[in-house]
C-alpha atoms as a PDB file:
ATOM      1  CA  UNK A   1      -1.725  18.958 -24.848  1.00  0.00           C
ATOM      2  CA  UNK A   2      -3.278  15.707 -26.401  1.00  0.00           C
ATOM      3  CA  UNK A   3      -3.156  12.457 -24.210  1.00  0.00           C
ATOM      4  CA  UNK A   4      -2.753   9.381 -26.837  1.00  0.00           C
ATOM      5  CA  UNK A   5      -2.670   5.807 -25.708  1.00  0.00           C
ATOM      6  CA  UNK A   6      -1.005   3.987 -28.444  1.00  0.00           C
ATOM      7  CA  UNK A   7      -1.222   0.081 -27.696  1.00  0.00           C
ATOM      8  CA  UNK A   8       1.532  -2.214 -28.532  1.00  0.00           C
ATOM      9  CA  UNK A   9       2.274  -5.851 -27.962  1.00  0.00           C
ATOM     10  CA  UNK A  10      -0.613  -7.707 -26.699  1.00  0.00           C
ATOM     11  CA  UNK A  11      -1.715  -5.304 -24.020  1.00  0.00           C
ATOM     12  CA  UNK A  12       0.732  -2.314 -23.790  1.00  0.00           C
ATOM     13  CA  UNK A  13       0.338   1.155 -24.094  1.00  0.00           C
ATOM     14  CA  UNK A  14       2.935   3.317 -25.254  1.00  0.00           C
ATOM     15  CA  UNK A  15       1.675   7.066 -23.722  1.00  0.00           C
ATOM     16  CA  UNK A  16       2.335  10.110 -26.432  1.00  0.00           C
ATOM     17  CA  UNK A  17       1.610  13.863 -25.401  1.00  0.00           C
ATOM     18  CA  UNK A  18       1.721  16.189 -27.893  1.00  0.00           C
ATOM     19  CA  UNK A  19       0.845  20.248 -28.707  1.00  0.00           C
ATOM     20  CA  UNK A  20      -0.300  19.307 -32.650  1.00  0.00           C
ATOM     21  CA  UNK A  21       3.283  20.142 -33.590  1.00  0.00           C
ATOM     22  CA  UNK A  22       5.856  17.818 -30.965  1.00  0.00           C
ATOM     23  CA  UNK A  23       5.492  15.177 -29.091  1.00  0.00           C
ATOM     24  CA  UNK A  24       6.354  13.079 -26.156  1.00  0.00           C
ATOM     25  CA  UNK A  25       6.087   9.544 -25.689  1.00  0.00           C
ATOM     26  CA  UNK A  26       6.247   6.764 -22.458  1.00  0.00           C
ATOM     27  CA  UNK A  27       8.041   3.757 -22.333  1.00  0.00           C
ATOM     28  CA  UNK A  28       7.996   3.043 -26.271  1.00  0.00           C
ATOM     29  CA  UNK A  29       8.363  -0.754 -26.033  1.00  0.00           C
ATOM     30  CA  UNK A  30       7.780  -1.082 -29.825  1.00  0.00           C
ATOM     31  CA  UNK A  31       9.146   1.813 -32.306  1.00  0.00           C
ATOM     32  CA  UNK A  32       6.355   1.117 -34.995  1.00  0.00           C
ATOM     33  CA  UNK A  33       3.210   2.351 -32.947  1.00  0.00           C
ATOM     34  CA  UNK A  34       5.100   5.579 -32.549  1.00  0.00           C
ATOM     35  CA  UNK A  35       6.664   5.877 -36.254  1.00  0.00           C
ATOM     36  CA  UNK A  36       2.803   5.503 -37.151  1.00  0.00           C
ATOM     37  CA  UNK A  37       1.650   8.139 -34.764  1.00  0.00           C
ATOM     38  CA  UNK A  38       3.814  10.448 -35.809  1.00  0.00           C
ATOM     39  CA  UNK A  39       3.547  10.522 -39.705  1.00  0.00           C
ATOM     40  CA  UNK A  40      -0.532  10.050 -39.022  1.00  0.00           C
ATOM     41  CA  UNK A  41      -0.560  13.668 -37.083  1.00  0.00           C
ATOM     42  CA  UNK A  42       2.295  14.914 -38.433  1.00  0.00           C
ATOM     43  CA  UNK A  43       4.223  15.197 -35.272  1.00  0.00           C
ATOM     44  CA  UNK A  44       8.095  15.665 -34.613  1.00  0.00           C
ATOM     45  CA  UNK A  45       8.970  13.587 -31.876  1.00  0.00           C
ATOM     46  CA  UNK A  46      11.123  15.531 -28.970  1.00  0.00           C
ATOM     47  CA  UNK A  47      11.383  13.416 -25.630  1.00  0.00           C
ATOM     48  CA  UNK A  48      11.580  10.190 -24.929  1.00  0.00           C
ATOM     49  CA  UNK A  49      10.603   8.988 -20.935  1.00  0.00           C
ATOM     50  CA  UNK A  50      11.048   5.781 -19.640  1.00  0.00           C
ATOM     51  CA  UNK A  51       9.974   4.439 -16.036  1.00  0.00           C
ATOM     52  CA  UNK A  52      11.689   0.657 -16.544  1.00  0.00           C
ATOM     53  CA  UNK A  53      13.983  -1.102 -17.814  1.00  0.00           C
ATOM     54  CA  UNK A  54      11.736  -3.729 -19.238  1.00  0.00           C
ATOM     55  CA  UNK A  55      11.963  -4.927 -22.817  1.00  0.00           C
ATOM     56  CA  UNK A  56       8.141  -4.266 -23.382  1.00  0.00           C
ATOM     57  CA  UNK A  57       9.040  -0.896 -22.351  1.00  0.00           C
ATOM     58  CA  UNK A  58      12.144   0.137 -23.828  1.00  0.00           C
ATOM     59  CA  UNK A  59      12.449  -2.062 -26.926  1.00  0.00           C
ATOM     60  CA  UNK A  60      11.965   1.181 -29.448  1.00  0.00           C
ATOM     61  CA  UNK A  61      13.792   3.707 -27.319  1.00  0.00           C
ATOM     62  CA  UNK A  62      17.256   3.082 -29.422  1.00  0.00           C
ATOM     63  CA  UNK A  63      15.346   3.224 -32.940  1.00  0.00           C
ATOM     64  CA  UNK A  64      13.428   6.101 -32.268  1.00  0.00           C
ATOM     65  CA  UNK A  65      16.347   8.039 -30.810  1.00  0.00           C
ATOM     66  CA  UNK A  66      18.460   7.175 -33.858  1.00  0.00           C
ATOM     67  CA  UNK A  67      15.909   8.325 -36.326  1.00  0.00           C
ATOM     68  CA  UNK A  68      14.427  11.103 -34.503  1.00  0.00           C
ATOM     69  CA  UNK A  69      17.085  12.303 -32.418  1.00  0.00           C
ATOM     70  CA  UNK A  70      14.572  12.807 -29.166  1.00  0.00           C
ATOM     71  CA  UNK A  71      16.249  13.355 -26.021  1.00  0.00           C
ATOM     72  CA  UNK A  72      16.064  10.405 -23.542  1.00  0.00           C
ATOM     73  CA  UNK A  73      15.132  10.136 -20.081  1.00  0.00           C
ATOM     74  CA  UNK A  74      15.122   7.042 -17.688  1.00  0.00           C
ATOM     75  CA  UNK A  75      15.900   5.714 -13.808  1.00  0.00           C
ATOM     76  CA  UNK A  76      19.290   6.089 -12.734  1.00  0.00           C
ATOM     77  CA  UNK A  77      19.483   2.524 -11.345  1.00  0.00           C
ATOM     78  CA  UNK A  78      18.480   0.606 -14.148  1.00  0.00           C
ATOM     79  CA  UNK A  79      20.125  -0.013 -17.508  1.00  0.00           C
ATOM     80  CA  UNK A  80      17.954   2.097 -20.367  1.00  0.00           C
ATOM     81  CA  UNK A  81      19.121   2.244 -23.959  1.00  0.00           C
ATOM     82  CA  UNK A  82      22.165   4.857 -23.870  1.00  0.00           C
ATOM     83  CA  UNK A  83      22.015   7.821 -24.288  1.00  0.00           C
ATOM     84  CA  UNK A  84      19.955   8.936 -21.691  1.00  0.00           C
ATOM     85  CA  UNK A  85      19.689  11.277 -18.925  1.00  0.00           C
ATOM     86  CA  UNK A  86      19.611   9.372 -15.676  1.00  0.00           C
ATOM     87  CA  UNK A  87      17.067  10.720 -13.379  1.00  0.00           C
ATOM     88  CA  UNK A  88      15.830   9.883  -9.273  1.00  0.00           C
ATOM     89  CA  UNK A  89      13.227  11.020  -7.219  1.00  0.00           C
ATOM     90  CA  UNK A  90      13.686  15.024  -6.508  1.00  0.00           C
ATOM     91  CA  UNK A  91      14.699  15.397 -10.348  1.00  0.00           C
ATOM     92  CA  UNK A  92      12.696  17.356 -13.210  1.00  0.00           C
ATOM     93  CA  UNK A  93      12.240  16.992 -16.900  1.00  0.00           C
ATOM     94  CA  UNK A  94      11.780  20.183 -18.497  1.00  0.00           C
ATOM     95  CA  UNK A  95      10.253  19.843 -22.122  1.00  0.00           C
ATOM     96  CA  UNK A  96       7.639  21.050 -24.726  1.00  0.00           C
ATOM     97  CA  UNK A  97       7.202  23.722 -21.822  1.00  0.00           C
ATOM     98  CA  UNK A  98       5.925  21.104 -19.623  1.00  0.00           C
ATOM     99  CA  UNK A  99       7.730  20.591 -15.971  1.00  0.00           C
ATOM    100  CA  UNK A 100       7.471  16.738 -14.834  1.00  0.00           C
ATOM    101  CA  UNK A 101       8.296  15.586 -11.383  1.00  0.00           C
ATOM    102  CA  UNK A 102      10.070  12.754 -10.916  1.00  0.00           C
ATOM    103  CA  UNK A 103       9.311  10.351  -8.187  1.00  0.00           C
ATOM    104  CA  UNK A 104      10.985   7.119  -6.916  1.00  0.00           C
ATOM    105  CA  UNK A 105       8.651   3.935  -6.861  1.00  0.00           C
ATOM    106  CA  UNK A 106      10.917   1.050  -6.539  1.00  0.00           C
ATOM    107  CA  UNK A 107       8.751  -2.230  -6.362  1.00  0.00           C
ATOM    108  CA  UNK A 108       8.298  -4.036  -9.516  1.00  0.00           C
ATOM    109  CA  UNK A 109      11.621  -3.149 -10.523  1.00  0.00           C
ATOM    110  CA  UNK A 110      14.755  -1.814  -8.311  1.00  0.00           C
ATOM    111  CA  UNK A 111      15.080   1.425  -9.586  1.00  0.00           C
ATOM    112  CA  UNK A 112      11.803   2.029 -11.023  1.00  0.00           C
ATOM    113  CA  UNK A 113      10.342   5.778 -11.610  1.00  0.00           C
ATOM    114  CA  UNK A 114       7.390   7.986 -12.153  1.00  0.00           C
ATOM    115  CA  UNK A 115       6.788  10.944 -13.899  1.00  0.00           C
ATOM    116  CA  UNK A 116       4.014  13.431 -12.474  1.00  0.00           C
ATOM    117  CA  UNK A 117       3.157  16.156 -14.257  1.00  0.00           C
ATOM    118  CA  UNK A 118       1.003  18.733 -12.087  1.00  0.00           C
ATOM    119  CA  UNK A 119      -2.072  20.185 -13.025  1.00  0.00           C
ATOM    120  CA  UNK A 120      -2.070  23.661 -15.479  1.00  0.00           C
ATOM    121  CA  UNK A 121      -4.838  25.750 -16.842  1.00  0.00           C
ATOM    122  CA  UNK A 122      -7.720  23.630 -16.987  1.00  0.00           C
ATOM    123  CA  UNK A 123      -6.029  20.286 -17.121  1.00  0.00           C
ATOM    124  CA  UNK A 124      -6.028  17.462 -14.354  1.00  0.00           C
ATOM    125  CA  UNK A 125      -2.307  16.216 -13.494  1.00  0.00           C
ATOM    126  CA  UNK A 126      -1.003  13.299 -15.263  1.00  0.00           C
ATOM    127  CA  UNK A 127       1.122  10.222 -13.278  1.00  0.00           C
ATOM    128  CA  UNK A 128       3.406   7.961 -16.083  1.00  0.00           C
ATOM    129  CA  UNK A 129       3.327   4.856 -13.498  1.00  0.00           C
ATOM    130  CA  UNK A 130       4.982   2.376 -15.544  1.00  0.00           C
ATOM    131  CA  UNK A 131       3.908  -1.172 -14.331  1.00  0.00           C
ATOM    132  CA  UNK A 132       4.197  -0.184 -10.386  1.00  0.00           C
ATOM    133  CA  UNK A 133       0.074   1.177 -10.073  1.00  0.00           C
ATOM    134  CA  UNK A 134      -2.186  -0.537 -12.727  1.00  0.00           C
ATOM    135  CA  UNK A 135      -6.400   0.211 -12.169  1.00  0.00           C
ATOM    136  CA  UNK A 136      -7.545  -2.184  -9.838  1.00  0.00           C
ATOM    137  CA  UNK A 137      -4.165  -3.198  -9.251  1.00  0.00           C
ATOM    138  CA  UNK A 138       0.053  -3.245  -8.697  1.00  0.00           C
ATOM    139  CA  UNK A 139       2.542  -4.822 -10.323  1.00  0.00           C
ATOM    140  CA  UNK A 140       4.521  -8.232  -9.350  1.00  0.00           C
ATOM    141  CA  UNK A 141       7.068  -8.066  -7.394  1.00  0.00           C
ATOM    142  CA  UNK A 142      10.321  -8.760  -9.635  1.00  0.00           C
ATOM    143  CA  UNK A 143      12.895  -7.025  -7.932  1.00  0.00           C
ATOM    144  CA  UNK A 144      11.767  -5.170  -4.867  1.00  0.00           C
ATOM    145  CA  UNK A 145       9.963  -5.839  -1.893  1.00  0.00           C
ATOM    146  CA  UNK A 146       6.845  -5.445  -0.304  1.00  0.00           C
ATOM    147  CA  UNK A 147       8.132  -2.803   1.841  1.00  0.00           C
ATOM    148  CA  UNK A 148       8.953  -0.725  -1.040  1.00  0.00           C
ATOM    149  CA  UNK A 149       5.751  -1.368  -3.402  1.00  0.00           C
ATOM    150  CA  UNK A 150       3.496  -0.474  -0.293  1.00  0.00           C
ATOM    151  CA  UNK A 151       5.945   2.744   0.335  1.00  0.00           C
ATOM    152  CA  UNK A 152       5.772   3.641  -3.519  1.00  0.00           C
ATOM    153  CA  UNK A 153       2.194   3.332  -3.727  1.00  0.00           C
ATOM    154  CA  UNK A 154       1.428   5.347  -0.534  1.00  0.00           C
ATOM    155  CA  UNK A 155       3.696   7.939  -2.477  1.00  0.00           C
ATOM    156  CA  UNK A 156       1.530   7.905  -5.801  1.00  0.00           C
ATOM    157  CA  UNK A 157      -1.501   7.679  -3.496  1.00  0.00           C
ATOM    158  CA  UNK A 158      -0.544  11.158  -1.741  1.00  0.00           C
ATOM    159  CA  UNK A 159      -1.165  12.234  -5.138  1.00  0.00           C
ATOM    160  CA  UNK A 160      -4.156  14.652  -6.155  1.00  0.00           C
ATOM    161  CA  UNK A 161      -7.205  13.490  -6.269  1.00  0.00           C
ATOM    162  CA  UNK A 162      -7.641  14.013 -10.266  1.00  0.00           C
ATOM    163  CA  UNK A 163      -4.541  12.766 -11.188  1.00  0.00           C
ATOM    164  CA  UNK A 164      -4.927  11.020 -14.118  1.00  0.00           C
ATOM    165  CA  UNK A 165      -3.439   7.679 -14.025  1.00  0.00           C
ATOM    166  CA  UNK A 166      -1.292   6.276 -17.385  1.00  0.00           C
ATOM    167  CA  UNK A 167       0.033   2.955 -16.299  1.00  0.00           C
ATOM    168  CA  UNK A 168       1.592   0.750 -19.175  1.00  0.00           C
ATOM    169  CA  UNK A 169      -1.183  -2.395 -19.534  1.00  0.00           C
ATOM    170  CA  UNK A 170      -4.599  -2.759 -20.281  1.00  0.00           C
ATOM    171  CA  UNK A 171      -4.945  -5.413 -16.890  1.00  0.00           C
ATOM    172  CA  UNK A 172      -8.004  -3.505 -15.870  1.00  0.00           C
ATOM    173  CA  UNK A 173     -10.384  -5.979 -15.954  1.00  0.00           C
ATOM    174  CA  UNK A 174      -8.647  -8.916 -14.517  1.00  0.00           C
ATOM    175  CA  UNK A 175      -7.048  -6.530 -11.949  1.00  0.00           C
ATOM    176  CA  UNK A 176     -11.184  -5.895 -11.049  1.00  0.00           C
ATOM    177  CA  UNK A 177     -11.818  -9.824 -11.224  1.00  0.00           C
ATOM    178  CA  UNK A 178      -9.465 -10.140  -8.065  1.00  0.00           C
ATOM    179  CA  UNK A 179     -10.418  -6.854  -6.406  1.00  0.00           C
ATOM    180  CA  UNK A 180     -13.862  -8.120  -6.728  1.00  0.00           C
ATOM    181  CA  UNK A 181     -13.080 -11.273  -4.577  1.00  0.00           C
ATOM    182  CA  UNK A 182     -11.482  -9.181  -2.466  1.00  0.00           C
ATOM    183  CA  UNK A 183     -14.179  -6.400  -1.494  1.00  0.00           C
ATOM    184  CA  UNK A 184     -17.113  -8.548  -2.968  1.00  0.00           C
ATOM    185  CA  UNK A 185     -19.343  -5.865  -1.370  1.00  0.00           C
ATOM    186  CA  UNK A 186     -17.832  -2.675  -2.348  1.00  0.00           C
ATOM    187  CA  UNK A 187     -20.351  -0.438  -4.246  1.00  0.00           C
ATOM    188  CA  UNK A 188     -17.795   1.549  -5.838  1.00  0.00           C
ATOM    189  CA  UNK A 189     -16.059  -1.357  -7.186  1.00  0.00           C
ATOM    190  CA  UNK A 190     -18.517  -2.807  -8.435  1.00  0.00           C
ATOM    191  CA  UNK A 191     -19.939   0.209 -10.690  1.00  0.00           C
ATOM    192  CA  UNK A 192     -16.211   0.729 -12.065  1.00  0.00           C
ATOM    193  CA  UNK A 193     -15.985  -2.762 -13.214  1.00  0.00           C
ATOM    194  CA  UNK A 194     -19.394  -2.489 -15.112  1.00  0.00           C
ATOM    195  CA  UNK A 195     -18.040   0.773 -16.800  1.00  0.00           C
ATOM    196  CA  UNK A 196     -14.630  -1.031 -17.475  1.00  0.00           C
ATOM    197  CA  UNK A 197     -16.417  -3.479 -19.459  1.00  0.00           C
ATOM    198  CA  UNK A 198     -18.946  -1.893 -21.169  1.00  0.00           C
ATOM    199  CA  UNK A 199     -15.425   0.691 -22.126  1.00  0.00           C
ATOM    200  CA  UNK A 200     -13.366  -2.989 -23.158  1.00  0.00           C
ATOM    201  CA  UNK A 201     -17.000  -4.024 -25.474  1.00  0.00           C
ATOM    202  CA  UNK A 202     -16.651  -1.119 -27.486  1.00  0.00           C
ATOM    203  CA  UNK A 203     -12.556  -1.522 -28.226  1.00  0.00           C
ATOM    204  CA  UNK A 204     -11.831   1.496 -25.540  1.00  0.00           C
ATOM    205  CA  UNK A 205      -9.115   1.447 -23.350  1.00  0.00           C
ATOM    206  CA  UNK A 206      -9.860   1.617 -19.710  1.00  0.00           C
ATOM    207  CA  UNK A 207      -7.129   3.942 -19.020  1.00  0.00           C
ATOM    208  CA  UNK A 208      -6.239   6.646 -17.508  1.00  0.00           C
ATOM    209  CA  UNK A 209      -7.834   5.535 -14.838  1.00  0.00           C
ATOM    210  CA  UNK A 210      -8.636   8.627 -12.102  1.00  0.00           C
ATOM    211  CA  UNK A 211      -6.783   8.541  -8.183  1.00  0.00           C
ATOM    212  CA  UNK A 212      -9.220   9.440  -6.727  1.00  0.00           C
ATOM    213  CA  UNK A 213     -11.020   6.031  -7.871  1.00  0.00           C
ATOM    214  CA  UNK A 214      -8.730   4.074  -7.498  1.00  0.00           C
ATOM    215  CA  UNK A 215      -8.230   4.628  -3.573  1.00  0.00           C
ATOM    216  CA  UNK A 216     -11.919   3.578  -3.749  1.00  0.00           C
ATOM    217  CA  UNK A 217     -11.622   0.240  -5.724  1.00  0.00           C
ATOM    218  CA  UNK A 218      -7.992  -0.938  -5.920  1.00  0.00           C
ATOM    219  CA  UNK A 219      -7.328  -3.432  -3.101  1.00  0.00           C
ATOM    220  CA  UNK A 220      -3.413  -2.885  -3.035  1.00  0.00           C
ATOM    221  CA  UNK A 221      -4.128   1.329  -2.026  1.00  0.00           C
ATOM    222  CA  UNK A 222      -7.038  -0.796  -0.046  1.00  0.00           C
ATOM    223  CA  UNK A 223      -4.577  -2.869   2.006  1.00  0.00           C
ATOM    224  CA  UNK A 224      -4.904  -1.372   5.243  1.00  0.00           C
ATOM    225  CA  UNK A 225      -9.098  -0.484   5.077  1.00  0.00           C
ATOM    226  CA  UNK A 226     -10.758  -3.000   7.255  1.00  0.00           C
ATOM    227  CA  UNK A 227     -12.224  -4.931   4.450  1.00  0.00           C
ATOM    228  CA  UNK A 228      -9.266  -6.144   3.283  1.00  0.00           C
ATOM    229  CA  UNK A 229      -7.514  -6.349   5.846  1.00  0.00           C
ATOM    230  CA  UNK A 230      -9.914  -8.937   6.797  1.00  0.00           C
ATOM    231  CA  UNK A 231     -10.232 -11.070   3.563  1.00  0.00           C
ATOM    232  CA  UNK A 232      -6.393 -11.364   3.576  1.00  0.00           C
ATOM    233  CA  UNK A 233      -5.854 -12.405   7.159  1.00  0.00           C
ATOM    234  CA  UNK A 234      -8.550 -15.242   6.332  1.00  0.00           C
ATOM    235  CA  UNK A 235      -6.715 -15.724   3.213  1.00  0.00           C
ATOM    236  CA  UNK A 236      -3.494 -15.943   4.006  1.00  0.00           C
ATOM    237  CA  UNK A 237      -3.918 -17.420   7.635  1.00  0.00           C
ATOM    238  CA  UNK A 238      -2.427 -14.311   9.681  1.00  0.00           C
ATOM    239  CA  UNK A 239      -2.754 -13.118  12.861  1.00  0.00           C
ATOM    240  CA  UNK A 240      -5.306 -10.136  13.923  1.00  0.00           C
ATOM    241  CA  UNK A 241      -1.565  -8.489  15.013  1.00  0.00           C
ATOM    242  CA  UNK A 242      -0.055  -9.384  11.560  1.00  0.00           C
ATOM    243  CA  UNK A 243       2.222  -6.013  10.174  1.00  0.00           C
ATOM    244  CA  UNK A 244       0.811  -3.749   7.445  1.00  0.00           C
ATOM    245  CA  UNK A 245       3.741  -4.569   5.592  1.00  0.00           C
ATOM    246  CA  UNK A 246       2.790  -8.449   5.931  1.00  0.00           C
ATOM    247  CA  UNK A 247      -0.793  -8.022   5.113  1.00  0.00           C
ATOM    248  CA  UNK A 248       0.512  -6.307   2.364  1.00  0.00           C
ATOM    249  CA  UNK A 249       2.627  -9.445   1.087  1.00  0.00           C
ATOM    250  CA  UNK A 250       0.132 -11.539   1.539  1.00  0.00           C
ATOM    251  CA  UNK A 251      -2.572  -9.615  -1.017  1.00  0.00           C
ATOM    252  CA  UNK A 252       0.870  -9.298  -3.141  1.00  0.00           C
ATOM    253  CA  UNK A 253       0.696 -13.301  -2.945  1.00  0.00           C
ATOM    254  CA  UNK A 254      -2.911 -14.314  -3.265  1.00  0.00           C
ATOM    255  CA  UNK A 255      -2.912 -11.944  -6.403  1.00  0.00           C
ATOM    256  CA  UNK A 256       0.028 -13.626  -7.965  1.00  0.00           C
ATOM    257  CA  UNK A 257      -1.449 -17.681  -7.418  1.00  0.00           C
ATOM    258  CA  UNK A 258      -5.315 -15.813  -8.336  1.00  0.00           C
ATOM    259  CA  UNK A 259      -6.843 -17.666 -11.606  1.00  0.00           C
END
């Protein structure tokens, strides 16, 4: 299968799979980028996933079903372009012979989901994160709470180490420009963010990203390494006793009023 990040907007990325013959695509927030994929490759389009109900994420899902008749499939708690198949953590989607997990990450949104496809043959796993884990960084917190972002990324961090990460914006680098004030002396960190931009120079996207790197250099899988946890008790002005959960918030909240 063929990975294809197909931006859209000012910094989306609709995610397509496909065998040379059918494809799949994530979170089509624009039905254009697709339409153009599709006649480019010559490709028949036969699922449609969606982890959100955000606009910039499901604003071509009714166009492209109408014209292409691909199946649907979206979060049972959130309101997705009907029809679709209303899925929750413990569910599959079975398609193109591929067998995706589905996986609960509430957070950003209330009822948001992943899709995790394991590893086969020779080919790492691939996680369809939405806007819940972005490289170098989470999403804001529109609807959930800090308890449940820090509980859904500790469940996409359980993940294997080569998972291949396919979040839905290109944030990378100002996701790193935090991070970096955050760890200032993390090695690891530091090397990604040179790659990153040397990847953003040449008009490459950043993404996916790889798990395994980003427990090494994303401050919000970071939040309870003793780095961190000291730059956001200084930060934030909390106690050496503060909760994970509150430590948590508080990186949550410096990232949202960082400039």
């Amino acid at each position: 299968m063929t990975l294809v990040p197909l931006p859209a907007f000012a910094d989306n990325y609709i995610w397509m799979l496909h065998d040379g013959r059918n494809a799949i695509v994530v979170d089509p927030g624009q039905a254009q980028p697709v339409f153009d994929a599709l006649a480019r490759d010559n490709l028949q389009l036969a699922a449609i996933l969606v982890t959100h109900h955000h606009a910039d994420h499901t604003g071509g899902v009714a166009e492209l079903h109408a014209a292409t008749g691909a199946k649907v499939f979206g979060p049972a708690r959130e309101r997705i372009p009907e029809p679709f198949t209303p899925l929750a953590q413990g569910d599959h989607v079975e398609t193109l012979g591929l067998r995706f997990d589905v996986i609960d990450i509430p957070g950003h949104t209330a009822g948001h989901i992943a899709f995790f496809l394991p590893a086969a043959g020779a080919e790492s796993p691939l996680l369809f994160c939405g806007d819940t884990l972005f490289s170098g960084g989470c999403g804001r917190l529109f609807e959930g709470t800090p308890t449940q972002m820090l509980a859904s990324l500790d469940a996409l961090a359980a993940l294997p180490d080569e998972t291949r990460v396919c979040c839905g914006h290109e944030y990378t680098l100002a996701n790193l420009k935090f991070a970096r004030v955050v760890e200032p002396d993390n090695a690891d960190l530091t090397h990604y963010n040179a790659q990153c931009e040397s990847l953003r120079a040449l008009g490459q996207p950043t993404l996916p990203s790889q798990l395994a790197t980003e427990r090494r250099i994303n401050p919000f899988l970071r939040s309870r390494e003793a780095t961190v946890l000291r730059a956001v008790r200084a930060h934030a002005r909390l106690s050496a006793t503060a909760a994970e959960v509150e430590v948590f918030a508080g990186l949550r909240q410096w990232k949202n009023d960082f400039r």
